[in-house]
PDB file of N, CA and C in Angstrom:
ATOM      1  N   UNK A   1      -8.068   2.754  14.246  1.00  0.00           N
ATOM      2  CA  UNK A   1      -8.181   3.595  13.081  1.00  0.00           C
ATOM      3  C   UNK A   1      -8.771   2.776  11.920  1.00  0.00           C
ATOM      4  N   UNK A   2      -9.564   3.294  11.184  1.00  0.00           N
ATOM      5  CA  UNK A   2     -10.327   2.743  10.225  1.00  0.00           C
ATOM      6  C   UNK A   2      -9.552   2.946   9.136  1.00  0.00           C
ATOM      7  N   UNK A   3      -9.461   1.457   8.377  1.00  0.00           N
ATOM      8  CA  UNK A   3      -8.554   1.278   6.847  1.00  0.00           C
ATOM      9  C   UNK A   3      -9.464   1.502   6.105  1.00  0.00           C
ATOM     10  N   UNK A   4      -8.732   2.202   4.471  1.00  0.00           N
ATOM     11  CA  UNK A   4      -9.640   2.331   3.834  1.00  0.00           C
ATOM     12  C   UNK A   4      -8.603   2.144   2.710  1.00  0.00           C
ATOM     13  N   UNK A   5      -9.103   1.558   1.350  1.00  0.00           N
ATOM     14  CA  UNK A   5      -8.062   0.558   0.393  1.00  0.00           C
ATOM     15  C   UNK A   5      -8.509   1.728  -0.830  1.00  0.00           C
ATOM     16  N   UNK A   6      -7.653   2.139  -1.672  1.00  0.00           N
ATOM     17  CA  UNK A   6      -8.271   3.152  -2.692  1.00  0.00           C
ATOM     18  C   UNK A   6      -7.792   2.312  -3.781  1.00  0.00           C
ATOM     19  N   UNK A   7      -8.510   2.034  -4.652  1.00  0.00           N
ATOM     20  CA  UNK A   7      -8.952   1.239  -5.953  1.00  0.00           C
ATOM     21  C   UNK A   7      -8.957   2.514  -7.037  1.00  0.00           C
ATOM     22  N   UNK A   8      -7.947   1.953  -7.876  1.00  0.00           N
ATOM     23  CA  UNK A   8      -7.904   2.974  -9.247  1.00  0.00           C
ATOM     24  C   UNK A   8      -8.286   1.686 -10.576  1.00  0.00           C
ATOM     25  N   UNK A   9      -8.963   1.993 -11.264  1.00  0.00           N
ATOM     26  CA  UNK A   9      -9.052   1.454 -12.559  1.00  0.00           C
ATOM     27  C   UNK A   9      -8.279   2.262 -13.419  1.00  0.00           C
ATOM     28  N   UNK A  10      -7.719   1.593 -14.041  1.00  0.00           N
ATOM     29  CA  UNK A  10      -6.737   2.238 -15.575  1.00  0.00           C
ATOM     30  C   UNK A  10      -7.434   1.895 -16.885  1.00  0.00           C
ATOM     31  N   UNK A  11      -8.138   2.257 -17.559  1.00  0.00           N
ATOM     32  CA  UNK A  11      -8.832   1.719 -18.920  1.00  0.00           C
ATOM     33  C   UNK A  11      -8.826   3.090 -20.266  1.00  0.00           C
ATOM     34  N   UNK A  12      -8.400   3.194 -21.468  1.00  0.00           N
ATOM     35  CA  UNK A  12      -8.442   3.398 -22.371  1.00  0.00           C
ATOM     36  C   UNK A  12      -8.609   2.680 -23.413  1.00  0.00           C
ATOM     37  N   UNK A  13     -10.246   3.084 -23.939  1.00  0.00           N
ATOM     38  CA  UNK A  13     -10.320   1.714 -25.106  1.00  0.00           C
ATOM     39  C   UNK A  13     -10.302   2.561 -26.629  1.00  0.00           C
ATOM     40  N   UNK A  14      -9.479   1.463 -27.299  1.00  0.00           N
ATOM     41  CA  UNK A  14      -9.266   1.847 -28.676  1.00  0.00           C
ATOM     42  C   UNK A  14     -10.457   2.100 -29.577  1.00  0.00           C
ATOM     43  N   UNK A  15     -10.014   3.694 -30.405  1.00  0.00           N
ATOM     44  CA  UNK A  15     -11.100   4.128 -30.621  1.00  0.00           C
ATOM     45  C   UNK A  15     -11.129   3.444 -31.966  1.00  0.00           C
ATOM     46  N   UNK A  16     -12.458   3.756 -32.781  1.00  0.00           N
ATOM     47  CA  UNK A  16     -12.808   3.245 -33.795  1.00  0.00           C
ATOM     48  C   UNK A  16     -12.724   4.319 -35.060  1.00  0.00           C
ATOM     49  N   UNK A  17     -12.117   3.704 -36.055  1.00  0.00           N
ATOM     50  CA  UNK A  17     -11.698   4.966 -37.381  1.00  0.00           C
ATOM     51  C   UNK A  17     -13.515   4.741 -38.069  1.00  0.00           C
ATOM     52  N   UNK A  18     -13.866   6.098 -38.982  1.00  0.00           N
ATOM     53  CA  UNK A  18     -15.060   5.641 -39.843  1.00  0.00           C
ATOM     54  C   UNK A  18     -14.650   4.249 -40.796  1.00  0.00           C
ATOM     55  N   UNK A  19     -15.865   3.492 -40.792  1.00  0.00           N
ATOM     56  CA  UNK A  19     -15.343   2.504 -41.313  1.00  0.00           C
ATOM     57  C   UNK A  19     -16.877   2.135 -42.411  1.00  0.00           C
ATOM     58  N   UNK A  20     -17.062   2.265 -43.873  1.00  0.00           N
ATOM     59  CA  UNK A  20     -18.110   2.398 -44.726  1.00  0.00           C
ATOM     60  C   UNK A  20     -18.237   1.040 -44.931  1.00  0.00           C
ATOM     61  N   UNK A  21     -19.467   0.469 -45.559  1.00  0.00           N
ATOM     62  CA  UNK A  21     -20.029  -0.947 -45.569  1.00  0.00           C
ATOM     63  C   UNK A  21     -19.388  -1.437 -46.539  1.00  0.00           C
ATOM     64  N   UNK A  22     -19.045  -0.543 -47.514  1.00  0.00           N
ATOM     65  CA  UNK A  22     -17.991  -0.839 -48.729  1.00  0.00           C
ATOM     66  C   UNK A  22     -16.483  -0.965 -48.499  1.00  0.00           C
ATOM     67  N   UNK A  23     -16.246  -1.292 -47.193  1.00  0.00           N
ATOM     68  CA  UNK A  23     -14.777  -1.519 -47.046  1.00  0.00           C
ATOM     69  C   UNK A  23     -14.741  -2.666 -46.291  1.00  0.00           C
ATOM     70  N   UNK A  24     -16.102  -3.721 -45.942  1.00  0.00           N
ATOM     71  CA  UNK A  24     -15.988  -5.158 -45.810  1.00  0.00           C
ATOM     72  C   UNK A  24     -15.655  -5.756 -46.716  1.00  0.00           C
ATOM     73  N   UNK A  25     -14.567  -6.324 -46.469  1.00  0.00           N
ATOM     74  CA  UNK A  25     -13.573  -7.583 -46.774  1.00  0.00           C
ATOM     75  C   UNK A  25     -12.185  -6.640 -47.591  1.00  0.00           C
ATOM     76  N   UNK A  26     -12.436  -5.688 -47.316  1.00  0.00           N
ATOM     77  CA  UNK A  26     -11.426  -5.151 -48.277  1.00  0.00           C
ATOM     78  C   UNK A  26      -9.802  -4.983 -47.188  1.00  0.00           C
ATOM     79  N   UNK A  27     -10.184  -5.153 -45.859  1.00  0.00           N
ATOM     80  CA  UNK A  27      -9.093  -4.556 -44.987  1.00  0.00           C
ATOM     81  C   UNK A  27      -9.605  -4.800 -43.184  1.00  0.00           C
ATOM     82  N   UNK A  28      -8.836  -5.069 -42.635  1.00  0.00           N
ATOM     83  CA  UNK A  28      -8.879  -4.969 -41.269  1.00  0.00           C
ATOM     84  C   UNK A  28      -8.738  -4.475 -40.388  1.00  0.00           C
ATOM     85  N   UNK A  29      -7.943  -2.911 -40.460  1.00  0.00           N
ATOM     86  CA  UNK A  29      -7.584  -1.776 -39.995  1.00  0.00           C
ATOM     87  C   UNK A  29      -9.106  -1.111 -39.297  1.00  0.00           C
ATOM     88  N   UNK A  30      -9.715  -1.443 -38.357  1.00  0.00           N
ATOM     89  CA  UNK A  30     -10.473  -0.889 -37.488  1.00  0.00           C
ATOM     90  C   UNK A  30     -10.571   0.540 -36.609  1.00  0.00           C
ATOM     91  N   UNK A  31      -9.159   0.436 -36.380  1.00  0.00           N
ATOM     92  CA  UNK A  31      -9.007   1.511 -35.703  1.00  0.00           C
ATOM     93  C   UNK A  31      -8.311   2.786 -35.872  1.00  0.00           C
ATOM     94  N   UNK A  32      -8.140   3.790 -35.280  1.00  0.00           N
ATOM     95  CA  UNK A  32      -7.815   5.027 -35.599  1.00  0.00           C
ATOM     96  C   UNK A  32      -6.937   5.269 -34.802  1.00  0.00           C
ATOM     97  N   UNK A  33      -5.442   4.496 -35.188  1.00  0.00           N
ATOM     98  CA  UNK A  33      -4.484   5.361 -34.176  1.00  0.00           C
ATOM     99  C   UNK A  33      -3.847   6.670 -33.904  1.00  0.00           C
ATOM    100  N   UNK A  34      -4.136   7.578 -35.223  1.00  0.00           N
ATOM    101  CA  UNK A  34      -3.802   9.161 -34.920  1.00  0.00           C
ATOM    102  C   UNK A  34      -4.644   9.481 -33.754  1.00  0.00           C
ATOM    103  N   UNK A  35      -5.871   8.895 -33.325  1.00  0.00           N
ATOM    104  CA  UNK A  35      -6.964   9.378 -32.284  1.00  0.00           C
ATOM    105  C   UNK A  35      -6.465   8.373 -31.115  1.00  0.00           C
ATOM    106  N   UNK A  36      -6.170   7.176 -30.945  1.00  0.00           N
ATOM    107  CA  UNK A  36      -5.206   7.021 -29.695  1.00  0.00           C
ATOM    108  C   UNK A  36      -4.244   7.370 -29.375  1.00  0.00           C
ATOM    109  N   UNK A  37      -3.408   8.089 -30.420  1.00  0.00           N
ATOM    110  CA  UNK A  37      -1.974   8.280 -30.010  1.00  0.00           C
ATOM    111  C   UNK A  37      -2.365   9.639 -29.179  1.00  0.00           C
ATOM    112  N   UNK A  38      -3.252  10.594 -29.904  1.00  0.00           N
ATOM    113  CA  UNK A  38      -3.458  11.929 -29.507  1.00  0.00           C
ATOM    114  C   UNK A  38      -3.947  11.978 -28.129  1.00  0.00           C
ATOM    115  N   UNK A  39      -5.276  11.192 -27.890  1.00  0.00           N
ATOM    116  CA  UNK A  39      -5.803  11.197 -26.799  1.00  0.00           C
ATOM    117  C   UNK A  39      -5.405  10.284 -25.555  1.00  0.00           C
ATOM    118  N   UNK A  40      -4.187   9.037 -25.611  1.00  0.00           N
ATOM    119  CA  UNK A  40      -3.387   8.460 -24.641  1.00  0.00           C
ATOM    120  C   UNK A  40      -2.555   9.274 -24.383  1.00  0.00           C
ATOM    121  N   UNK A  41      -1.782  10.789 -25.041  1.00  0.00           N
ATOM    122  CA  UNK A  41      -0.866  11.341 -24.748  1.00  0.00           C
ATOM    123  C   UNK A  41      -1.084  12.325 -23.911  1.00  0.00           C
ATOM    124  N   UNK A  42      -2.897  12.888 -24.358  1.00  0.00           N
ATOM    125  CA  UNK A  42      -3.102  14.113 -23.570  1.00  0.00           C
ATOM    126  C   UNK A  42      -4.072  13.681 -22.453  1.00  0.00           C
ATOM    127  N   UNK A  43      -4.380  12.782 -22.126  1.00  0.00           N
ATOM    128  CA  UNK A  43      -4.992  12.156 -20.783  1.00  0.00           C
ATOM    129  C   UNK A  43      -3.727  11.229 -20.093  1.00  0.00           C
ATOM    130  N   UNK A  44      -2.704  10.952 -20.578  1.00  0.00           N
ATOM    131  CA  UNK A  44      -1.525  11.035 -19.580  1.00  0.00           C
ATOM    132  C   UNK A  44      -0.958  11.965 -19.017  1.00  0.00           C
ATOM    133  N   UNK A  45      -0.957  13.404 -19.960  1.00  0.00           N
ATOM    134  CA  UNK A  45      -0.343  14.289 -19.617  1.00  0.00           C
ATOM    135  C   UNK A  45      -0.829  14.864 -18.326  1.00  0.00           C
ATOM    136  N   UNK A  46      -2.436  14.376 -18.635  1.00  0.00           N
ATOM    137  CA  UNK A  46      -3.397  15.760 -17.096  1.00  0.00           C
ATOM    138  C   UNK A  46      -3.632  14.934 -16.380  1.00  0.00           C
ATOM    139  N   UNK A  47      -4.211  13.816 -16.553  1.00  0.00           N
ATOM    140  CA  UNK A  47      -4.354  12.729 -15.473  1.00  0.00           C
ATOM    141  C   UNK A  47      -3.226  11.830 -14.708  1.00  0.00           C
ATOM    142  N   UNK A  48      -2.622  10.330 -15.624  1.00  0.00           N
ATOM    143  CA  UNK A  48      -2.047   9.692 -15.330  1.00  0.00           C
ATOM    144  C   UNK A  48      -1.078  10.289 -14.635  1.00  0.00           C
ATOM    145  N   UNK A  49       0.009  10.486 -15.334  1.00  0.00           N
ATOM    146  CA  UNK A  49       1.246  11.189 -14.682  1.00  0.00           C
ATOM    147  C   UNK A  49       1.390  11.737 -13.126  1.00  0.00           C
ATOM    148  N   UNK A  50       0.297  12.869 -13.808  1.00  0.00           N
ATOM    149  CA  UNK A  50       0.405  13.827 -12.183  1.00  0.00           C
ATOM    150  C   UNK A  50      -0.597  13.411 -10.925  1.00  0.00           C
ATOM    151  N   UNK A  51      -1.196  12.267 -11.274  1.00  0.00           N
ATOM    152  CA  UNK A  51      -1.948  11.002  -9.990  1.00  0.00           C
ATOM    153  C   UNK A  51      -0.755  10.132  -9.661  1.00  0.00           C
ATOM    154  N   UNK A  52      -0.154   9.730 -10.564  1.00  0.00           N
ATOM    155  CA  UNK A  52       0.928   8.996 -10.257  1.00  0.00           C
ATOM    156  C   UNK A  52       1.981   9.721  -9.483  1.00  0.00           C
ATOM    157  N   UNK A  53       2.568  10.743  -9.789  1.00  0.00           N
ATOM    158  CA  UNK A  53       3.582  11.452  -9.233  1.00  0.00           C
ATOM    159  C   UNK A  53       2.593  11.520  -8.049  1.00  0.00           C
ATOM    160  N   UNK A  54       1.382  11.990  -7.590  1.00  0.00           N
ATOM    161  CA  UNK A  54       0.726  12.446  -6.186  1.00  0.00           C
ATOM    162  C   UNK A  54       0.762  11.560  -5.475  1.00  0.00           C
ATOM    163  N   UNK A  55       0.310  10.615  -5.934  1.00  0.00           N
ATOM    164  CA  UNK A  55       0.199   9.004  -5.131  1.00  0.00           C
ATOM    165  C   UNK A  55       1.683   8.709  -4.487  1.00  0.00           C
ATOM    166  N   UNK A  56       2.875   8.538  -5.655  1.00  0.00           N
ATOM    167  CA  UNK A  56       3.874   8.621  -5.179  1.00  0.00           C
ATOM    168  C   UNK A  56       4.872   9.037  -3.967  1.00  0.00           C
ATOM    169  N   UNK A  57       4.348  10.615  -4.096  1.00  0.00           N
ATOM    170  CA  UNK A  57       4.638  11.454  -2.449  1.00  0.00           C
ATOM    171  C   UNK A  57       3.938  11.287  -1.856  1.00  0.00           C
ATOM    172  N   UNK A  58       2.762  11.289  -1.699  1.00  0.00           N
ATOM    173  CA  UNK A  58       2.090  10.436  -0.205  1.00  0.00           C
ATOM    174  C   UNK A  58       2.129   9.206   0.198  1.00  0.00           C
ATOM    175  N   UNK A  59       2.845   8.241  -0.523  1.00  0.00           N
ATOM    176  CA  UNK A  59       3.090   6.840  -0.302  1.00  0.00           C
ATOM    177  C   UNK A  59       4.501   7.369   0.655  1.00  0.00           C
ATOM    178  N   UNK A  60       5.780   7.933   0.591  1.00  0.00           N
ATOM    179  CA  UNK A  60       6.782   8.544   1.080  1.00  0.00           C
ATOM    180  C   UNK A  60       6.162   9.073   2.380  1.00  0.00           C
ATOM    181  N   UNK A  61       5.769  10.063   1.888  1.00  0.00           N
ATOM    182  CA  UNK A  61       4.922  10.890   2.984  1.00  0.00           C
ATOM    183  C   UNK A  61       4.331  10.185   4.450  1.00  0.00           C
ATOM    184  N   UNK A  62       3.783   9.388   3.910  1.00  0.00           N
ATOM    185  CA  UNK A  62       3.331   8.274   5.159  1.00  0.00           C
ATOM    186  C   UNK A  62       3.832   7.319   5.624  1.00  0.00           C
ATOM    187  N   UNK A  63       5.041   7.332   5.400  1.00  0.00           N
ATOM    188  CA  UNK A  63       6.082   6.185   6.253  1.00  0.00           C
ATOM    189  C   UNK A  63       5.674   5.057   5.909  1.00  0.00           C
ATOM    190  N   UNK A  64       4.236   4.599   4.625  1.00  0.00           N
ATOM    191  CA  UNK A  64       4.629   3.464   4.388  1.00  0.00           C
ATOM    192  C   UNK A  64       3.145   3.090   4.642  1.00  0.00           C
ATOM    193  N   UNK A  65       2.193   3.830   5.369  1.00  0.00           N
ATOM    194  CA  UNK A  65       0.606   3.889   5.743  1.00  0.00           C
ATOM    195  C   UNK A  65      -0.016   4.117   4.505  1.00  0.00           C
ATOM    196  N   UNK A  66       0.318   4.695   3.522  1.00  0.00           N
ATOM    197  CA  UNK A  66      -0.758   5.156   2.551  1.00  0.00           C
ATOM    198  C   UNK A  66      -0.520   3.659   1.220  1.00  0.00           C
ATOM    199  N   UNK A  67      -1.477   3.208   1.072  1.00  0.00           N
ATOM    200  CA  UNK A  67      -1.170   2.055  -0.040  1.00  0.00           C
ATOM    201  C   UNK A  67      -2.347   2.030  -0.930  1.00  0.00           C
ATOM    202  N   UNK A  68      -2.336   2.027  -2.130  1.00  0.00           N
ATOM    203  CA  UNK A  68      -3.059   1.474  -2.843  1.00  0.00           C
ATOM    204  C   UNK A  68      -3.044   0.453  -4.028  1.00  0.00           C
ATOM    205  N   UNK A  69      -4.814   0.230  -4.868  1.00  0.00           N
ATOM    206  CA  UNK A  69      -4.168  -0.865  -5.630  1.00  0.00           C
ATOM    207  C   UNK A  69      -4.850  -0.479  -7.193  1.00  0.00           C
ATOM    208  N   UNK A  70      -4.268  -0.589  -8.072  1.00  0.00           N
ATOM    209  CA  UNK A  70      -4.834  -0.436  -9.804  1.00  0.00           C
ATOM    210  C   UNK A  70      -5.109  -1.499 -10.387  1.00  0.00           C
ATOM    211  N   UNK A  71      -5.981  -1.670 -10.990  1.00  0.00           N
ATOM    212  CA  UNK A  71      -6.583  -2.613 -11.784  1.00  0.00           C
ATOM    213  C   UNK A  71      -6.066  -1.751 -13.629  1.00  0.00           C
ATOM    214  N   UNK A  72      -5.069  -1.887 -14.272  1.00  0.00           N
ATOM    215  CA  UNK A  72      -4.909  -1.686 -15.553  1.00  0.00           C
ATOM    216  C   UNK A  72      -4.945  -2.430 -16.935  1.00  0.00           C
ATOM    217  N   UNK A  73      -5.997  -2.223 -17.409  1.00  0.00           N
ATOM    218  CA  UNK A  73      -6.149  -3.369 -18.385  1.00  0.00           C
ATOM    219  C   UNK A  73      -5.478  -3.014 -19.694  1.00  0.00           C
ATOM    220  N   UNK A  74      -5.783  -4.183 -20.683  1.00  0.00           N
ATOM    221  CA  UNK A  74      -4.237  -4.688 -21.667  1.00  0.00           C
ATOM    222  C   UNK A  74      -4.421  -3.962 -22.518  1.00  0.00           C
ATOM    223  N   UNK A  75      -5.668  -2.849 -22.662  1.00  0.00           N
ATOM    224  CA  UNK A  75      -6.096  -2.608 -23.848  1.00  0.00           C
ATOM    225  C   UNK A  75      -5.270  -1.017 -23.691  1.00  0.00           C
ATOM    226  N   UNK A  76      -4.957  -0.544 -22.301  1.00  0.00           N
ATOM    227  CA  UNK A  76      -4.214   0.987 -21.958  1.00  0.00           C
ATOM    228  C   UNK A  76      -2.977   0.412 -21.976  1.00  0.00           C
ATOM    229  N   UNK A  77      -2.592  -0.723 -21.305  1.00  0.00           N
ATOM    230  CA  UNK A  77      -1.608  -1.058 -21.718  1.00  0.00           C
ATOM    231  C   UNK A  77      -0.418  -1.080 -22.892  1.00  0.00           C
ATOM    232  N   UNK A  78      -1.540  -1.802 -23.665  1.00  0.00           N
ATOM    233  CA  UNK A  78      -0.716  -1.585 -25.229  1.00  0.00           C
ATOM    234  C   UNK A  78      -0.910  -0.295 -25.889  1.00  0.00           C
ATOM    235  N   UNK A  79      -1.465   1.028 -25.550  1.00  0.00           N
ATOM    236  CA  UNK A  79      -1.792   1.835 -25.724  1.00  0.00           C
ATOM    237  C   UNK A  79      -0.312   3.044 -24.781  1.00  0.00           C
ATOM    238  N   UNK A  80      -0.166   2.557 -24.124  1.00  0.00           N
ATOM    239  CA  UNK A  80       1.292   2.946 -23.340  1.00  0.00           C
ATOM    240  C   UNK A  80       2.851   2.886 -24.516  1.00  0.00           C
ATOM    241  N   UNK A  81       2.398   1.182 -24.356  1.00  0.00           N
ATOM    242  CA  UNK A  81       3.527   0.789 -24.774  1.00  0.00           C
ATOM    243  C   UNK A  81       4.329   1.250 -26.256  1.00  0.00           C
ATOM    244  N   UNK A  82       3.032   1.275 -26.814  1.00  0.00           N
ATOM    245  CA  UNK A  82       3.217   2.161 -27.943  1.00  0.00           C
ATOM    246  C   UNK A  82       3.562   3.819 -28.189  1.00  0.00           C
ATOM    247  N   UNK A  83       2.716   4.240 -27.612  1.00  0.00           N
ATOM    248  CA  UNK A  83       2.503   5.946 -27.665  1.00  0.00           C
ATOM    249  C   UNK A  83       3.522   6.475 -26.865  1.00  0.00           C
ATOM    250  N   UNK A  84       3.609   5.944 -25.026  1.00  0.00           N
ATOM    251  CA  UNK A  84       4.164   6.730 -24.346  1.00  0.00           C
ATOM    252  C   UNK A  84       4.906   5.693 -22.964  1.00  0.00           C
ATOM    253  N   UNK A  85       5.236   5.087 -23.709  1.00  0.00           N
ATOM    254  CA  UNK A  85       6.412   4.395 -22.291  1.00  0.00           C
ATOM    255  C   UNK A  85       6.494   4.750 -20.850  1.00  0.00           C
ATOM    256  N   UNK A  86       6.686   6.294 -20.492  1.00  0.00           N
ATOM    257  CA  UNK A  86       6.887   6.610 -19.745  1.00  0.00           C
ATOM    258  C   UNK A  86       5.946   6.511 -18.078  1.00  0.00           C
ATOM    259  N   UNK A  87       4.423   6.463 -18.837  1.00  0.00           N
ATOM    260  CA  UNK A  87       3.410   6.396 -18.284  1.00  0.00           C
ATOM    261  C   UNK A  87       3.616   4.943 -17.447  1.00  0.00           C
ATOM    262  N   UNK A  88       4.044   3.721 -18.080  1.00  0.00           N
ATOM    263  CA  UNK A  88       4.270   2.651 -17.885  1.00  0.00           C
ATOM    264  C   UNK A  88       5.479   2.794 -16.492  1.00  0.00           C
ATOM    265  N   UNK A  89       6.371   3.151 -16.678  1.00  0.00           N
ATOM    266  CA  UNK A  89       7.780   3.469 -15.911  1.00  0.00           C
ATOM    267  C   UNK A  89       7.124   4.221 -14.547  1.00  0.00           C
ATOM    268  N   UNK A  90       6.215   5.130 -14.754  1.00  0.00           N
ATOM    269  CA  UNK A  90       5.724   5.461 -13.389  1.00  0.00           C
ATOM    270  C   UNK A  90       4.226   4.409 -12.904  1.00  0.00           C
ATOM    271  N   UNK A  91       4.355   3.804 -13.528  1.00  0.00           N
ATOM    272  CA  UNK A  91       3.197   3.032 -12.606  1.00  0.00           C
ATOM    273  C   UNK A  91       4.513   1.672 -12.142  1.00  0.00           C
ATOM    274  N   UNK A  92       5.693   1.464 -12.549  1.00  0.00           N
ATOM    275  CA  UNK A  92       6.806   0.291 -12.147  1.00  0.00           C
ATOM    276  C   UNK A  92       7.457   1.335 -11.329  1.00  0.00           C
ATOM    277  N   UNK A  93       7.532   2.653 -11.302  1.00  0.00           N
ATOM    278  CA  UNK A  93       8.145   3.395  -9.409  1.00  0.00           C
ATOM    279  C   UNK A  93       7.236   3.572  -8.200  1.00  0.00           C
ATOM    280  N   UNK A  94       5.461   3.042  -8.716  1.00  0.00           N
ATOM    281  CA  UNK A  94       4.984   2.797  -7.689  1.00  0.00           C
ATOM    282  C   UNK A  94       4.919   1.837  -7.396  1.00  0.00           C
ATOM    283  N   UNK A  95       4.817   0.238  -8.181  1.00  0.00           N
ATOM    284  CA  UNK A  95       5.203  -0.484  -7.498  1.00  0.00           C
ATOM    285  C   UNK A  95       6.145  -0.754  -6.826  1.00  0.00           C
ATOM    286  N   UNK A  96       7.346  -0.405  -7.094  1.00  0.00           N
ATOM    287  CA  UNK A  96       8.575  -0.799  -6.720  1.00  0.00           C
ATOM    288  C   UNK A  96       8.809   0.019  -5.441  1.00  0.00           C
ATOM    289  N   UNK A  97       7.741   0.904  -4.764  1.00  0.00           N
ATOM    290  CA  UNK A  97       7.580   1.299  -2.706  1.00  0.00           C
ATOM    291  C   UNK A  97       7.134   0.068  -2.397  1.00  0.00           C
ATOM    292  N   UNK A  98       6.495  -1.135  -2.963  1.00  0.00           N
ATOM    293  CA  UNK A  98       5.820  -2.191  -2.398  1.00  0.00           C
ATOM    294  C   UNK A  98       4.293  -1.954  -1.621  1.00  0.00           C
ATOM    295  N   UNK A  99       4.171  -0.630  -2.192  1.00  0.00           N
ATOM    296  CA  UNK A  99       2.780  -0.447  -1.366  1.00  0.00           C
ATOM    297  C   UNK A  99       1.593   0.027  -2.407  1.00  0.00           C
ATOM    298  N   UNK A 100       2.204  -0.596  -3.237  1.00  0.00           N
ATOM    299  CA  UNK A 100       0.610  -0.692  -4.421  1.00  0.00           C
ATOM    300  C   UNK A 100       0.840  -1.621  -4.867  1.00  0.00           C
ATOM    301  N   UNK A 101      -0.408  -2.301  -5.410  1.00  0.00           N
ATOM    302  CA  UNK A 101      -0.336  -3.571  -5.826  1.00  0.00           C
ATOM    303  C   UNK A 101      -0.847  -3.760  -6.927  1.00  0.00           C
TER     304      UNK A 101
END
């Protein structure tokens, strides 16, 4: 039987607030977190979550045959950790089948 390894990337990059030429040197605030908080919450809600929960039961489902692996970088990361925890907690109940890596 032919293996086949399914590769997920995790990436959300922080968006950028308007930022006018007249507000160099005045401040460092780059970014626009009302627009990450909004859009890490509602692309967890339709995506993350309910891939995670799917992945989940077919990892069960297959006695242990179905495995995969995520590449999640620091930038969704801290974008979790902040906004929505939870997202985080289901990617630590798929690791914790031992069959994602």
């Amino acid at each position: 039987m032919v293996s086949v390894c399914f590769y997920f990337q995790v990436h959300q990059p922080h968006r950028l607030r308007r930022y006018h030429v007249f507000e160099i040197g005045n401040g460092c605030n780059y970014f626009d977190e009302e627009k990450n908080e909004a859009i890490c919450k509602k692309v967890s809600d339709k995506c993350y979550l309910p891939a995670n929960r799917l992945i989940y039961d077919l990892i069960h489902e297959s006695d242990g045959q179905f495995k995969v692996c995520y590449s999640i970088t620091g930038a969704v990361l801290e974008q979790f950790e902040r906004f929505y925890p939870k997202v985080i907690e289901s990617f630590i109940d798929l690791v914790d089948t031992g069959l994602v890596e």
